[in-house]
N, C-alpha and C. Protein backbone atom coordinates (compact mmCIF):
# COMPACT_ATOMS: atom_id res chain seq x y z
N UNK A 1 0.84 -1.17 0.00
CA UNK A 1 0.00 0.00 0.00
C UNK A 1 0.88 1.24 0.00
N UNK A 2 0.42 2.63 -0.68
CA UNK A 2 1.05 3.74 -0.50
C UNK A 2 0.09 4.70 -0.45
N UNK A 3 0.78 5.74 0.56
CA UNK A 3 -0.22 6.88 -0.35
C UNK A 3 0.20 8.18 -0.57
N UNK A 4 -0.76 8.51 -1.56
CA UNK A 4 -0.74 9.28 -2.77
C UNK A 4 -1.36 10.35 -2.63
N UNK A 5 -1.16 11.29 -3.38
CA UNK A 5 -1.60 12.87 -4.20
C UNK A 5 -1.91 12.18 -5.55
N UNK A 6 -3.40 12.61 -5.81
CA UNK A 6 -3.94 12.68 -7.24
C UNK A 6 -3.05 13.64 -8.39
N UNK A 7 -2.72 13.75 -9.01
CA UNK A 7 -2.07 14.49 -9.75
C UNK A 7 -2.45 14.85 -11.36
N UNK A 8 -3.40 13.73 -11.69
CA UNK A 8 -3.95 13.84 -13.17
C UNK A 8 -5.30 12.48 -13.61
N UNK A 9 -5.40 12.85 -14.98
CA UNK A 9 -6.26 11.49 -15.50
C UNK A 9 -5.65 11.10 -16.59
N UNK A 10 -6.02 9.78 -16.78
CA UNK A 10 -5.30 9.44 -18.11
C UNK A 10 -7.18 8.69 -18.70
N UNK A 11 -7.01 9.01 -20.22
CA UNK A 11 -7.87 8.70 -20.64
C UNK A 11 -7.40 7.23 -21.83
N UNK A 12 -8.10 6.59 -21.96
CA UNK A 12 -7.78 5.61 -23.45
C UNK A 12 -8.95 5.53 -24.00
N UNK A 13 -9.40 5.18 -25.36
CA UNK A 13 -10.29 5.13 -25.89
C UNK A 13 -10.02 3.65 -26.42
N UNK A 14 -9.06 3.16 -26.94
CA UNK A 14 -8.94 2.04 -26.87
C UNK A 14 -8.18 1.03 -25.67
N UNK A 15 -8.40 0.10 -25.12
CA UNK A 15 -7.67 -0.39 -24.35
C UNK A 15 -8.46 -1.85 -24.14
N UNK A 16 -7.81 -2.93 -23.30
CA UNK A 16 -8.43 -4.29 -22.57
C UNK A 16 -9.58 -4.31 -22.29
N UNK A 17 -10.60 -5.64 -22.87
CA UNK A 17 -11.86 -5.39 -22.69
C UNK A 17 -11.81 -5.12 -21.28
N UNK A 18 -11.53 -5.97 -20.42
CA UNK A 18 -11.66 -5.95 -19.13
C UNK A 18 -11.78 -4.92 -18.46
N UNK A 19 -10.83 -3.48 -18.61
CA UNK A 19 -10.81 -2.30 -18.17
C UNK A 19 -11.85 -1.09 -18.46
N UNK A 20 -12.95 -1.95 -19.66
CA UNK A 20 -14.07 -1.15 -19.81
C UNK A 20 -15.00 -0.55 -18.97
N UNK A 21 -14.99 0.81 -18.78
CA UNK A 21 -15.66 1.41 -18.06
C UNK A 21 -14.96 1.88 -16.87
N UNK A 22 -13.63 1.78 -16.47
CA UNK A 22 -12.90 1.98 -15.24
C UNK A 22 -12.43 3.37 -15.51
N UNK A 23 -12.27 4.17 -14.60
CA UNK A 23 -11.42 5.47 -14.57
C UNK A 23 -10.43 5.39 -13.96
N UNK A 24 -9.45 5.86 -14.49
CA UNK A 24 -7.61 5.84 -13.89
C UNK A 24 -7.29 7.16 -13.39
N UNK A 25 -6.49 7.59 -12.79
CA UNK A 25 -5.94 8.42 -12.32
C UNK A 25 -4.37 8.21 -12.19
N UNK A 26 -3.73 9.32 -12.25
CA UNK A 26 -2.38 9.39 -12.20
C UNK A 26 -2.08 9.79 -10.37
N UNK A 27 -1.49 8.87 -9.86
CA UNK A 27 -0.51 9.25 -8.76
C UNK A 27 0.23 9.44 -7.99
N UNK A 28 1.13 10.06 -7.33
CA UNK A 28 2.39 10.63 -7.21
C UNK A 28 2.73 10.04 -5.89
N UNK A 29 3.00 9.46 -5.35
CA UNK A 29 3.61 8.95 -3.91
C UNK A 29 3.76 9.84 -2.89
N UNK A 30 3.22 9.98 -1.92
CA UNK A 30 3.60 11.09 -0.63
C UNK A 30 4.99 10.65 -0.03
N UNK A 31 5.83 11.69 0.21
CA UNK A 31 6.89 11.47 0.54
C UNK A 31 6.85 12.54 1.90
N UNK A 32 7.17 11.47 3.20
CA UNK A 32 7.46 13.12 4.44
C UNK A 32 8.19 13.78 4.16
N UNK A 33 9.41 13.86 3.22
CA UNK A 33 10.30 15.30 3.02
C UNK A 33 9.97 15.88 2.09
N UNK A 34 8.51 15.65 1.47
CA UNK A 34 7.74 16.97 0.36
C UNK A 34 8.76 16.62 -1.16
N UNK A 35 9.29 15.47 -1.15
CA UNK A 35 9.71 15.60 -2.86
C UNK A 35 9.03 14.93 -3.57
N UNK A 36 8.61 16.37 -4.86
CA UNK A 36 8.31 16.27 -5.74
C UNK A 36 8.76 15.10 -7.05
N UNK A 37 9.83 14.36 -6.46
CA UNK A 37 10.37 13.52 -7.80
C UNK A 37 9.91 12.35 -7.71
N UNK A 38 9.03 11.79 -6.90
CA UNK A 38 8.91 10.09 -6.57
C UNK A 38 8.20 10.09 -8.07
N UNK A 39 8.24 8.68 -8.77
CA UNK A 39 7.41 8.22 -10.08
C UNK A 39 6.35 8.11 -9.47
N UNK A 40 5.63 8.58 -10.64
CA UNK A 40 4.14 8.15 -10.50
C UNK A 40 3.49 7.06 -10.83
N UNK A 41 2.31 6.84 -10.36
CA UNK A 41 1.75 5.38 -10.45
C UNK A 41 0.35 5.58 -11.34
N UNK A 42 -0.23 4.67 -11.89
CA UNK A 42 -1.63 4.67 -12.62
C UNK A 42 -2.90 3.56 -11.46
N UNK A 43 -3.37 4.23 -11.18
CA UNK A 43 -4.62 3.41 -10.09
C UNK A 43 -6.17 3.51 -10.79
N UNK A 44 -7.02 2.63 -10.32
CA UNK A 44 -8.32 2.59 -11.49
C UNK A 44 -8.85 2.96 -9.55
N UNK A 45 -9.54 4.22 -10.54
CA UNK A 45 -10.49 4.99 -9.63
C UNK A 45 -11.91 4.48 -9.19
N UNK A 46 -12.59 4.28 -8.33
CA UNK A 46 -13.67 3.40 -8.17
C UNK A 46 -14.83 4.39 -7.13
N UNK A 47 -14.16 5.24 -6.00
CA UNK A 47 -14.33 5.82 -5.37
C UNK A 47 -14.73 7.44 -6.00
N UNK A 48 -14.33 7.78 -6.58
CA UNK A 48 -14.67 9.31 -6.83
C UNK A 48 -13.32 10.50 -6.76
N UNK A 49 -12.19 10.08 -6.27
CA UNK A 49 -11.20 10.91 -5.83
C UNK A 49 -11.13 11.91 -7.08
N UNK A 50 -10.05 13.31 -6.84
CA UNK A 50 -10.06 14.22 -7.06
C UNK A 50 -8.78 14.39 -7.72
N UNK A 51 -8.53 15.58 -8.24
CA UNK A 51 -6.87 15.84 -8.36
C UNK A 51 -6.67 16.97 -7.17
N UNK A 52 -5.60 16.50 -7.12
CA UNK A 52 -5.40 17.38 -5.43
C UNK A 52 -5.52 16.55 -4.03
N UNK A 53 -6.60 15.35 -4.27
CA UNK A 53 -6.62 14.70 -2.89
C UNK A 53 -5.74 13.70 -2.52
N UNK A 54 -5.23 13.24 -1.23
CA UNK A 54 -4.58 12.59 -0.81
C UNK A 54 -5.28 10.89 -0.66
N UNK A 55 -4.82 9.69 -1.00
CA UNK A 55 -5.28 8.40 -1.36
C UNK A 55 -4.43 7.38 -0.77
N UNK A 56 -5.21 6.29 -0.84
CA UNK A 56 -4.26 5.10 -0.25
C UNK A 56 -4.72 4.37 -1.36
N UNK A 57 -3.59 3.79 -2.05
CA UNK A 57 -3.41 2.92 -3.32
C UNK A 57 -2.80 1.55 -2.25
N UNK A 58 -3.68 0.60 -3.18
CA UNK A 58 -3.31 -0.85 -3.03
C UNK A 58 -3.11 -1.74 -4.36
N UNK A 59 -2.10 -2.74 -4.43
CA UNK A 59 -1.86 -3.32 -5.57
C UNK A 59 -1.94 -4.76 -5.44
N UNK A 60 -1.48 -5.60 -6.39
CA UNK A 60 -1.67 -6.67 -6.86
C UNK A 60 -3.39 -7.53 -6.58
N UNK A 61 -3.64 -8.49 -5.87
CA UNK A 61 -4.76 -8.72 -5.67
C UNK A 61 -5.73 -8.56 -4.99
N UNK A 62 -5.60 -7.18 -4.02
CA UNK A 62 -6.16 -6.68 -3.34
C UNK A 62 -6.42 -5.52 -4.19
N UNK A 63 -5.87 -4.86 -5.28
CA UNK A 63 -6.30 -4.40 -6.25
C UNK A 63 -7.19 -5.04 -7.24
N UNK A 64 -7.37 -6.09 -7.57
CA UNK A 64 -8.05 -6.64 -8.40
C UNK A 64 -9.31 -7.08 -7.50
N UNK A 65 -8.92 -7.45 -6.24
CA UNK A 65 -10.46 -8.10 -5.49
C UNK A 65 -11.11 -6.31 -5.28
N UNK A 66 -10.88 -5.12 -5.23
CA UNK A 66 -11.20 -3.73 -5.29
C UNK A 66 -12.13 -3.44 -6.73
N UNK A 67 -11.33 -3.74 -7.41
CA UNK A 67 -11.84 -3.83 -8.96
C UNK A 67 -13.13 -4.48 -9.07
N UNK A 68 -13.23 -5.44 -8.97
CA UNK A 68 -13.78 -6.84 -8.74
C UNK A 68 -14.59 -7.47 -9.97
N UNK A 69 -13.70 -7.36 -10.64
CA UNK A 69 -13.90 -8.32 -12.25
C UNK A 69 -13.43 -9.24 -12.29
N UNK A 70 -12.91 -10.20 -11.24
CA UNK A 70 -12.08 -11.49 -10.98
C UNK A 70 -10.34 -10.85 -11.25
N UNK A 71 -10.01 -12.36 -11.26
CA UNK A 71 -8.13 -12.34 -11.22
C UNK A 71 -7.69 -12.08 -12.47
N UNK A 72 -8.66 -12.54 -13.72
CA UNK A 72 -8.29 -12.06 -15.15
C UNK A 72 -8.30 -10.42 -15.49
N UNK A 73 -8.22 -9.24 -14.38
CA UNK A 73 -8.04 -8.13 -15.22
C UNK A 73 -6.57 -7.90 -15.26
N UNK A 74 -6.58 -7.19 -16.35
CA UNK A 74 -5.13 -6.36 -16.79
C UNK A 74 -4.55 -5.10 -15.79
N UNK A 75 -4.79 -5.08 -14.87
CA UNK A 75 -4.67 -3.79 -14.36
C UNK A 75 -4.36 -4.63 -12.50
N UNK A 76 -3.14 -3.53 -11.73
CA UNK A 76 -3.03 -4.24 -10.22
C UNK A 76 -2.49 -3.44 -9.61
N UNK A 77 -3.56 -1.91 -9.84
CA UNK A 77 -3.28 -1.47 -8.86
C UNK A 77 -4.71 -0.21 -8.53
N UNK A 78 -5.21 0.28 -7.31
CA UNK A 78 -6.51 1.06 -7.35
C UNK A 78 -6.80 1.21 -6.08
N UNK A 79 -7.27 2.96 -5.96
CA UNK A 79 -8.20 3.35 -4.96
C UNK A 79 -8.24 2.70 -3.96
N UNK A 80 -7.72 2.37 -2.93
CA UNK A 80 -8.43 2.00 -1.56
C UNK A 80 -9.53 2.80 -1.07
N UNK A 81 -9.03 4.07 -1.10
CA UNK A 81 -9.14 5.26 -0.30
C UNK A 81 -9.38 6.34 -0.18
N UNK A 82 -10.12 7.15 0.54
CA UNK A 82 -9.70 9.02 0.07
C UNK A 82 -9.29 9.31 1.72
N UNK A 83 -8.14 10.29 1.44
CA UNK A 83 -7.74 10.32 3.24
C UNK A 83 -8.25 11.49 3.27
N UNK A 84 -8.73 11.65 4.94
CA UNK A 84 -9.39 12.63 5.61
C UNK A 84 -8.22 12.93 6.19
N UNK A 85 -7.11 12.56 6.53
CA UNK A 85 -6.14 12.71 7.38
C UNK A 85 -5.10 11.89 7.40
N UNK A 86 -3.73 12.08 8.07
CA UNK A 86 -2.81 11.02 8.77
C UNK A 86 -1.69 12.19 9.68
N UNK A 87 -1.70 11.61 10.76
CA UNK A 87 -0.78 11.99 12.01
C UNK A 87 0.84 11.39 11.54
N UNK A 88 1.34 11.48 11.61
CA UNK A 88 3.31 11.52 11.34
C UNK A 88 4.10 11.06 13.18
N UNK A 89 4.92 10.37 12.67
CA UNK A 89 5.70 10.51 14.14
C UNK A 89 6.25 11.12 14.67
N UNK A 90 6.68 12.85 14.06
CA UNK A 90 6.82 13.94 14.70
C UNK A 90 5.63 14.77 15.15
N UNK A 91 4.48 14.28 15.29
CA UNK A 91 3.76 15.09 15.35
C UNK A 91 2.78 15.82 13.73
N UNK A 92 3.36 15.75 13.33
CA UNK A 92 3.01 16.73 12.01
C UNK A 92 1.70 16.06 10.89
N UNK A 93 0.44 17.03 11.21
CA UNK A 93 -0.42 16.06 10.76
C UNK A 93 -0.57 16.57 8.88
N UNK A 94 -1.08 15.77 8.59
CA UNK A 94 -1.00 15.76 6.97
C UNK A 94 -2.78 15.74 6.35
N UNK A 95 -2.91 16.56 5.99
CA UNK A 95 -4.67 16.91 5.64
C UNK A 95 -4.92 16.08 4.10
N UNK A 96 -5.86 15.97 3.86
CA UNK A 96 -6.51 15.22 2.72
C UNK A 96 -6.27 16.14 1.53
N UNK A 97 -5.66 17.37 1.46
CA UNK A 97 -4.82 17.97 0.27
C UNK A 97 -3.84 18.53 1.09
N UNK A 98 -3.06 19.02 0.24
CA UNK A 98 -1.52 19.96 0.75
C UNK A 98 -1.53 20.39 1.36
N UNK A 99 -2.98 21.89 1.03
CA UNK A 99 -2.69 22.84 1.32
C UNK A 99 -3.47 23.02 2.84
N UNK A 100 -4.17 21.96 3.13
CA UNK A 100 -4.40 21.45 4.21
C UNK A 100 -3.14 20.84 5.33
N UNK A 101 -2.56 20.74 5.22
CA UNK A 101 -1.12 20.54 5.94
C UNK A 101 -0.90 21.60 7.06
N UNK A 102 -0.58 20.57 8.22
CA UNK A 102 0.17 21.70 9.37
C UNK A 102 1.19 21.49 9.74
């Protein structure tokens, strides 16, 4: 599991039957020292999330049992989550966007 900042959408018009009808999102890994360089990840959106909101991504078959088109989809990784929050072990709590941050 990780979590993430929404950062974009990716669209296909063609792609795996299986993935018909799913929405993806692009997202960026939260890092506690605020860098901007971690790679980004592709997650199939199920929940509603945003660009801007903070997420908990899960992969392999806990992504696919999320999905829930069986073990045959093309895709392994998606949405757990939308965070309302997370507390840090210095203290320093982290809001469901940035700019929510204290």
């Amino acid at each position: 599991m990780i979590v993430g900042t929404v950062v974009g959408q990716v669209w296909a018009t063609r792609k795996d039957d299986t993935l018909e009808g799913l929405r993806f999102l692009v997202v960026r890994p939260f890092t506690t020292d605020g860098d901007g360089g971690a790679e980004t990840i592709v997650a199939v959106d199920l929940l509603g999330a945003g660009i801007g909101e903070r997420v908990l991504v899960v992969g392999g078959r806990a992504a696919r049992h999320l999905i829930g088109r069986g073990q045959d989809i093309g895709f392994q990784s998606a949405i757990a989550a939308i965070i309302d929050g997370m507390e840090l072990e210095n203290g320093r709590r982290v809001g469901p966007t940035a700019d929510l941050d204290t």
